[in-house]
PDB file of N, CA and C in Angstrom:
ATOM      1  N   UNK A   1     -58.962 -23.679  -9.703  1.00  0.00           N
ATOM      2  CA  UNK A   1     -58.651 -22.350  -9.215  1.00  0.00           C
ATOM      3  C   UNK A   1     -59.496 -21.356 -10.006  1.00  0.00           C
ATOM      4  N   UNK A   2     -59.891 -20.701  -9.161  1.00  0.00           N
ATOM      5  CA  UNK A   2     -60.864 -19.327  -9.981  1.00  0.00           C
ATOM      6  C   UNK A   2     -59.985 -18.067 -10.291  1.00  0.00           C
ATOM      7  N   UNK A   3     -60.880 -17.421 -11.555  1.00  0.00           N
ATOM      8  CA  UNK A   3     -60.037 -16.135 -11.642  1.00  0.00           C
ATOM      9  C   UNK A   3     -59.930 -15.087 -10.604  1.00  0.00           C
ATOM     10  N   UNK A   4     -60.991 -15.666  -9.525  1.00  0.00           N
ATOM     11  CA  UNK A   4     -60.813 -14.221  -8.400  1.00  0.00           C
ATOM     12  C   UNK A   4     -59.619 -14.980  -7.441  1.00  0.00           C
ATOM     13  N   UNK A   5     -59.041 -16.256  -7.228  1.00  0.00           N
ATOM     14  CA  UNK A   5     -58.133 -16.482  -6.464  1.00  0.00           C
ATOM     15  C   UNK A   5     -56.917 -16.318  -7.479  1.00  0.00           C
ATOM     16  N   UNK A   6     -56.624 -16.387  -8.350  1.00  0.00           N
ATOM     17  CA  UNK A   6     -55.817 -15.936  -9.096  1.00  0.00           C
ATOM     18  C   UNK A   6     -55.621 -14.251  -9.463  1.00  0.00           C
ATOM     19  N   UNK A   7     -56.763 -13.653  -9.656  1.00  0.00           N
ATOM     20  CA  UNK A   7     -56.322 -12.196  -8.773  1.00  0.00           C
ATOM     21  C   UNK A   7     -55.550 -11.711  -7.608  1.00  0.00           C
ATOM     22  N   UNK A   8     -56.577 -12.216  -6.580  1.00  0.00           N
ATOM     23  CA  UNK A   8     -56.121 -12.016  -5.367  1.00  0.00           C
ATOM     24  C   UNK A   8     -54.491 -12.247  -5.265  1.00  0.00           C
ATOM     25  N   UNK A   9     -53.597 -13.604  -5.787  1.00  0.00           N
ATOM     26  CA  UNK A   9     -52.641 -13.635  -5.845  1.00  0.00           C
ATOM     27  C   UNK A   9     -51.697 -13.041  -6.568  1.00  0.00           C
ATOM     28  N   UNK A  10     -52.202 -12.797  -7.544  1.00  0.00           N
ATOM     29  CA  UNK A  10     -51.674 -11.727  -8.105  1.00  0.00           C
ATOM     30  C   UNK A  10     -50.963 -10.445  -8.116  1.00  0.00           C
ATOM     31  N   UNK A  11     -52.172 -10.066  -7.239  1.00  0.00           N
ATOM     32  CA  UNK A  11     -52.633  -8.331  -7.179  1.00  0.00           C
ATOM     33  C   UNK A  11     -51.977  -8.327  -5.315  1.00  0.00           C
ATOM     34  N   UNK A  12     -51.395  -9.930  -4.690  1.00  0.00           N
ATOM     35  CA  UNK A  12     -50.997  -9.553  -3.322  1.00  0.00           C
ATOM     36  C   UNK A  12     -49.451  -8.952  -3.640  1.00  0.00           C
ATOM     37  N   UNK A  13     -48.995  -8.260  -2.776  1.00  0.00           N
ATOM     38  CA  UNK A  13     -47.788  -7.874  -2.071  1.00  0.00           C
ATOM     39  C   UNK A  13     -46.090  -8.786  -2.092  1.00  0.00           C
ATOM     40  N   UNK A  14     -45.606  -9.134  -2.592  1.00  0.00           N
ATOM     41  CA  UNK A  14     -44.533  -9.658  -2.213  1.00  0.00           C
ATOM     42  C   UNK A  14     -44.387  -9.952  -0.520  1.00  0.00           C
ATOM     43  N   UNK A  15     -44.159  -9.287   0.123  1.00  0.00           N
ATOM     44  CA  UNK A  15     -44.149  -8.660   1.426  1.00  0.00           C
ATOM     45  C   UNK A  15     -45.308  -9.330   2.240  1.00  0.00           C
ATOM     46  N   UNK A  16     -46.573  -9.668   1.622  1.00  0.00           N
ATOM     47  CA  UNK A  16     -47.723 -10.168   2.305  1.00  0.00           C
ATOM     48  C   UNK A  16     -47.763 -12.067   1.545  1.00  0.00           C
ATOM     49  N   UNK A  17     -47.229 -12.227   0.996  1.00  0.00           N
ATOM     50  CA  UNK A  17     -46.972 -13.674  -0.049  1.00  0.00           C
ATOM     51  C   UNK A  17     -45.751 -14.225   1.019  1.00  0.00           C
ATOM     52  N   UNK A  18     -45.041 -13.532   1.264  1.00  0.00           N
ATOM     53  CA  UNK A  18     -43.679 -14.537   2.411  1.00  0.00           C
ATOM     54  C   UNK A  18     -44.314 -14.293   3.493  1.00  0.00           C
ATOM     55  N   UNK A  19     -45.170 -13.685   4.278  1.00  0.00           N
ATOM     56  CA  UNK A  19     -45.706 -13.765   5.627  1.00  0.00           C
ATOM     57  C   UNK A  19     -46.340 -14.713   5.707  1.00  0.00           C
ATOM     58  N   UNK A  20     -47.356 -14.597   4.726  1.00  0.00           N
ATOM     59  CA  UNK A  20     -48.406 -15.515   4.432  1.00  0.00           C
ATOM     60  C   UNK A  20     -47.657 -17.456   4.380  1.00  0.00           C
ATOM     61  N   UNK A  21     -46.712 -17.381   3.471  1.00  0.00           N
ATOM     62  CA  UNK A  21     -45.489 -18.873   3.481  1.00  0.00           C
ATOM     63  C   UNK A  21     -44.593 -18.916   4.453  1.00  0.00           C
ATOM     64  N   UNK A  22     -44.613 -17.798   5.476  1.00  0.00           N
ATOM     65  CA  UNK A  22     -43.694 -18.021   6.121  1.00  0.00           C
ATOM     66  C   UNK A  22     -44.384 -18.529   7.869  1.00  0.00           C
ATOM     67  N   UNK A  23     -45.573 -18.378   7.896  1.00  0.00           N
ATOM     68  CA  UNK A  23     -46.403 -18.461   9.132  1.00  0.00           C
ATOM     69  C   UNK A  23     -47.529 -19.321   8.840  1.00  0.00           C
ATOM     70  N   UNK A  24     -47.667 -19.659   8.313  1.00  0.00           N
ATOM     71  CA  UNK A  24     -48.569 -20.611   7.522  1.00  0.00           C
ATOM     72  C   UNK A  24     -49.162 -22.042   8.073  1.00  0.00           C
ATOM     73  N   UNK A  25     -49.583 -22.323   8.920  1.00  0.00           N
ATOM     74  CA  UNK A  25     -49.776 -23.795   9.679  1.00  0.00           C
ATOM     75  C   UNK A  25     -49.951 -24.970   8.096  1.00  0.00           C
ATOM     76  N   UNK A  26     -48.815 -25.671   8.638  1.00  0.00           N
ATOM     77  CA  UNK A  26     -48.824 -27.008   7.894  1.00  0.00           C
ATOM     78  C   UNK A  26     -49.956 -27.739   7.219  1.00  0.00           C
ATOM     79  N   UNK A  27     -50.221 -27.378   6.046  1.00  0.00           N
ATOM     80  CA  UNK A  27     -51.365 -27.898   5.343  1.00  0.00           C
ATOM     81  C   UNK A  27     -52.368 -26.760   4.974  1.00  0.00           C
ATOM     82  N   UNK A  28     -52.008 -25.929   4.829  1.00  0.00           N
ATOM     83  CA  UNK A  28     -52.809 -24.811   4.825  1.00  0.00           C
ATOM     84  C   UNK A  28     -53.340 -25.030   3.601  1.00  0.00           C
ATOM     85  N   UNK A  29     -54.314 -24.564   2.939  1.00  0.00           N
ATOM     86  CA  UNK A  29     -55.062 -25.314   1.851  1.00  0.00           C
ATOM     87  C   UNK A  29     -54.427 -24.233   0.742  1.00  0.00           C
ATOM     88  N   UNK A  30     -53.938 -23.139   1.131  1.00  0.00           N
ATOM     89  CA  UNK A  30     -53.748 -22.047   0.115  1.00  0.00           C
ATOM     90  C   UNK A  30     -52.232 -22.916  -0.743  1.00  0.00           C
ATOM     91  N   UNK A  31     -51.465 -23.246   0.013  1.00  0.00           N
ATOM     92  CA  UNK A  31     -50.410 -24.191  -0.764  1.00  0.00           C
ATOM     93  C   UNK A  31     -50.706 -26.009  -1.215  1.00  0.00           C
ATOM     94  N   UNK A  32     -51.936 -26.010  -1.272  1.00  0.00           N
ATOM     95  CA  UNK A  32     -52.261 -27.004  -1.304  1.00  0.00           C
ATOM     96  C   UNK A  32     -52.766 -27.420  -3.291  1.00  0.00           C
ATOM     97  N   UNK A  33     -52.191 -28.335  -4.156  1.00  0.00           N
ATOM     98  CA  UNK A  33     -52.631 -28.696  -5.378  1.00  0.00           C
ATOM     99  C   UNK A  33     -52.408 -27.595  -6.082  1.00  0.00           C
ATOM    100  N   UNK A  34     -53.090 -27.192  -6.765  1.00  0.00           N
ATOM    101  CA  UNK A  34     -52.961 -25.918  -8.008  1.00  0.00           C
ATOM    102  C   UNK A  34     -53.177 -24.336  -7.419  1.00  0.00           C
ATOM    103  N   UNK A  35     -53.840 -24.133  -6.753  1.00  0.00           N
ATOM    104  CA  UNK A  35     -53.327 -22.882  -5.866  1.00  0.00           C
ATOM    105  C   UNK A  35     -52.543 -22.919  -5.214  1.00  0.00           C
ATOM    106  N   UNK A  36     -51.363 -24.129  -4.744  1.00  0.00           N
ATOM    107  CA  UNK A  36     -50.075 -24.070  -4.056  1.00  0.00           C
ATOM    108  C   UNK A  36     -49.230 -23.529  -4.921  1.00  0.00           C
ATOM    109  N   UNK A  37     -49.707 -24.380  -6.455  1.00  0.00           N
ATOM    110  CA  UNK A  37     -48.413 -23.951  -7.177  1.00  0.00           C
ATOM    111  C   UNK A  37     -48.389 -22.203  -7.833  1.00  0.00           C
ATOM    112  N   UNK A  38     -49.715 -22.372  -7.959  1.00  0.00           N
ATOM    113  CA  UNK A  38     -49.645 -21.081  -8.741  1.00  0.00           C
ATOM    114  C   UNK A  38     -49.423 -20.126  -7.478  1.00  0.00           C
ATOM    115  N   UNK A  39     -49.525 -20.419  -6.669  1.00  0.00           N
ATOM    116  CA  UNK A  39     -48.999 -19.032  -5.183  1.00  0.00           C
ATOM    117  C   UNK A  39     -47.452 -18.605  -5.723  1.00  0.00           C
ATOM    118  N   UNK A  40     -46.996 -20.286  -5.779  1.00  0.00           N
ATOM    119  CA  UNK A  40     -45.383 -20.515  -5.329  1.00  0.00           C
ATOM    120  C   UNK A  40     -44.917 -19.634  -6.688  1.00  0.00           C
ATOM    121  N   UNK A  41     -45.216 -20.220  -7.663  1.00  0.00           N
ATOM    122  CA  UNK A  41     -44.844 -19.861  -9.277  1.00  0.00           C
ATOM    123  C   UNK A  41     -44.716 -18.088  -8.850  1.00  0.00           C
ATOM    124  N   UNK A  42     -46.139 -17.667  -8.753  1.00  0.00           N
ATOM    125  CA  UNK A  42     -46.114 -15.969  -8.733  1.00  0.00           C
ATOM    126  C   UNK A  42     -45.156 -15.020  -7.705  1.00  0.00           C
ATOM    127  N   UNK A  43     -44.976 -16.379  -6.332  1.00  0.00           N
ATOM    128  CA  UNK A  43     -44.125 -15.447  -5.538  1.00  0.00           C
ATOM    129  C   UNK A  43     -42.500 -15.629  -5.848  1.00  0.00           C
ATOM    130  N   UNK A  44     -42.238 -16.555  -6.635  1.00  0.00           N
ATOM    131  CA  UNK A  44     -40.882 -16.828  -7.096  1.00  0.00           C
ATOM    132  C   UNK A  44     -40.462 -15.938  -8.060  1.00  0.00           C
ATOM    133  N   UNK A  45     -41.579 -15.650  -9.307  1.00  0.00           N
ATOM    134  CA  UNK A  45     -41.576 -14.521  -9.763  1.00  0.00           C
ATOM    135  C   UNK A  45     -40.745 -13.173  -9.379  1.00  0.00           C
ATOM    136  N   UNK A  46     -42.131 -12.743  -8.355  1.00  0.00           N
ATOM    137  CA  UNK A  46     -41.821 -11.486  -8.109  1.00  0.00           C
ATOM    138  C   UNK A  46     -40.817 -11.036  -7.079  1.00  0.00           C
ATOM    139  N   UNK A  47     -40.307 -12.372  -6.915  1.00  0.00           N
ATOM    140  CA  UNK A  47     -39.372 -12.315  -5.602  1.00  0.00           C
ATOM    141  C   UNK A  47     -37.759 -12.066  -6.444  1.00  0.00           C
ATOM    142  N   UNK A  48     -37.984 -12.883  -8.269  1.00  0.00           N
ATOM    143  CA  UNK A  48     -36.813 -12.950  -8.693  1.00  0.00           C
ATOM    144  C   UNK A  48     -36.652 -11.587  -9.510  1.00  0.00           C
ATOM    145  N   UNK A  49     -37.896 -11.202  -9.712  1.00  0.00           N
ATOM    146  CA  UNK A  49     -37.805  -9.500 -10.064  1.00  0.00           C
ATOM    147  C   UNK A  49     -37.096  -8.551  -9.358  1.00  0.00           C
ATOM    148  N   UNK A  50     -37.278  -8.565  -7.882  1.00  0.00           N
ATOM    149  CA  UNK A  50     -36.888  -7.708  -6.935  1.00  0.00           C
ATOM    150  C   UNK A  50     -36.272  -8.375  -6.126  1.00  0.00           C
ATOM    151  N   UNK A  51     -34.854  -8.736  -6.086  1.00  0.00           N
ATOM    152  CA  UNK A  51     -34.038  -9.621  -5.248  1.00  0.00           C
ATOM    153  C   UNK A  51     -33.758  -8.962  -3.600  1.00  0.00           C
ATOM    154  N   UNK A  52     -33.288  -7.241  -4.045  1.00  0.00           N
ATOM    155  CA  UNK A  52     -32.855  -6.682  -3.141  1.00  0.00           C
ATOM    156  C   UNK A  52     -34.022  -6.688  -2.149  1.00  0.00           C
ATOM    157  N   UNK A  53     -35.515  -6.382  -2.743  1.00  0.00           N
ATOM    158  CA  UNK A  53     -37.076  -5.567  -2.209  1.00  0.00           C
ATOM    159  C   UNK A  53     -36.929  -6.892  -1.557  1.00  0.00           C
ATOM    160  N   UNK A  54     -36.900  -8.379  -1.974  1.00  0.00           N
ATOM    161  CA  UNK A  54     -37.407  -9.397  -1.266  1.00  0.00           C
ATOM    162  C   UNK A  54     -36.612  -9.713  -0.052  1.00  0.00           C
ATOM    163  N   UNK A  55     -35.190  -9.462   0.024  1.00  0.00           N
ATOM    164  CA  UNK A  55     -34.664  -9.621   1.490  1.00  0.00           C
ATOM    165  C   UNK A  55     -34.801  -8.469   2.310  1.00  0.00           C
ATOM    166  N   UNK A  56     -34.849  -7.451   1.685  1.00  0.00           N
ATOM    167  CA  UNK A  56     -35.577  -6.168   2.603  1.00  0.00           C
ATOM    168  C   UNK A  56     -36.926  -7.391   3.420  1.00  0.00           C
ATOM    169  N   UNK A  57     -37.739  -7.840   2.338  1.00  0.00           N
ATOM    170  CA  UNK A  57     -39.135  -8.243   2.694  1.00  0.00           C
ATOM    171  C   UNK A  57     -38.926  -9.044   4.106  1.00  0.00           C
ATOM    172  N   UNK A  58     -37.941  -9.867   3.629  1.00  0.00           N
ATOM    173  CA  UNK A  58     -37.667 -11.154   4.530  1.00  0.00           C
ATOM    174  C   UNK A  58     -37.450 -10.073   6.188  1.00  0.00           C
ATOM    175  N   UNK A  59     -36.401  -9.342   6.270  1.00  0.00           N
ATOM    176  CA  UNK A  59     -35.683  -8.515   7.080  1.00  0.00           C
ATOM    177  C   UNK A  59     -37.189  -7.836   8.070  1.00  0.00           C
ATOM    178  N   UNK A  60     -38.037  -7.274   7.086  1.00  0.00           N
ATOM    179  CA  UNK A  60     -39.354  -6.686   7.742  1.00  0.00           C
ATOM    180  C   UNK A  60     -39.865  -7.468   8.572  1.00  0.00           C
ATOM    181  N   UNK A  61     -40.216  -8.692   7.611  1.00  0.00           N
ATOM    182  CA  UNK A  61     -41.317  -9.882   8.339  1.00  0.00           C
ATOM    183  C   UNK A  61     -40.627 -10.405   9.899  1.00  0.00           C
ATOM    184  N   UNK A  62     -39.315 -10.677   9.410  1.00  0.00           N
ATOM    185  CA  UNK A  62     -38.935 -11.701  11.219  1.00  0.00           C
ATOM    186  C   UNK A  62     -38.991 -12.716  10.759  1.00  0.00           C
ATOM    187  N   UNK A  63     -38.456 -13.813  11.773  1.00  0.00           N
ATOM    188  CA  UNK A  63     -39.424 -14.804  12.121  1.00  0.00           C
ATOM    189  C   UNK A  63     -39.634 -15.010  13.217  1.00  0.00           C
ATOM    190  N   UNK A  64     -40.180 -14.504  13.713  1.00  0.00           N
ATOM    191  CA  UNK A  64     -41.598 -14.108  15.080  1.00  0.00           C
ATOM    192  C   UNK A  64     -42.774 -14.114  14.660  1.00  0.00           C
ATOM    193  N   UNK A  65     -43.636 -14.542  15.211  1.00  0.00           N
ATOM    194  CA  UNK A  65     -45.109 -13.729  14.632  1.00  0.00           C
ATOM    195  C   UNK A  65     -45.232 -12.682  15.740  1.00  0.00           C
TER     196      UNK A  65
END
């Protein structure tokens, strides 16, 4: 994993991290080996930071695309 994909995850959205896991076609390479985990790790994070912001998040997204 590079430091610019580890930015990028970083520096994404809560809000754009569950769209992104939540619509995601099966095998998607972004959850795939060590950028799966480190996605998962950062969005568990910031999801356990902001409990209330993250079911707001959930509530925004749907599940529709």
């Amino acid at each position: 994993m590079t430091p610019e994909q580890k930015k990028r995850i970083d520096e994404m959205p809560y809000e754009d991290m569950l769209r992104m896991w939540r619509f995601a076609p099966v095998g998607d390479p972004a959850f795939q080996g060590d950028d799966g985990v480190y996605f998962r790790d950062v969005m568990t994070t910031k999801r356990n930071a902001d409990p209330v912001g993250a079911v707001q998040a959930s509530k925004n997204i749907g599940w529709e695309k």
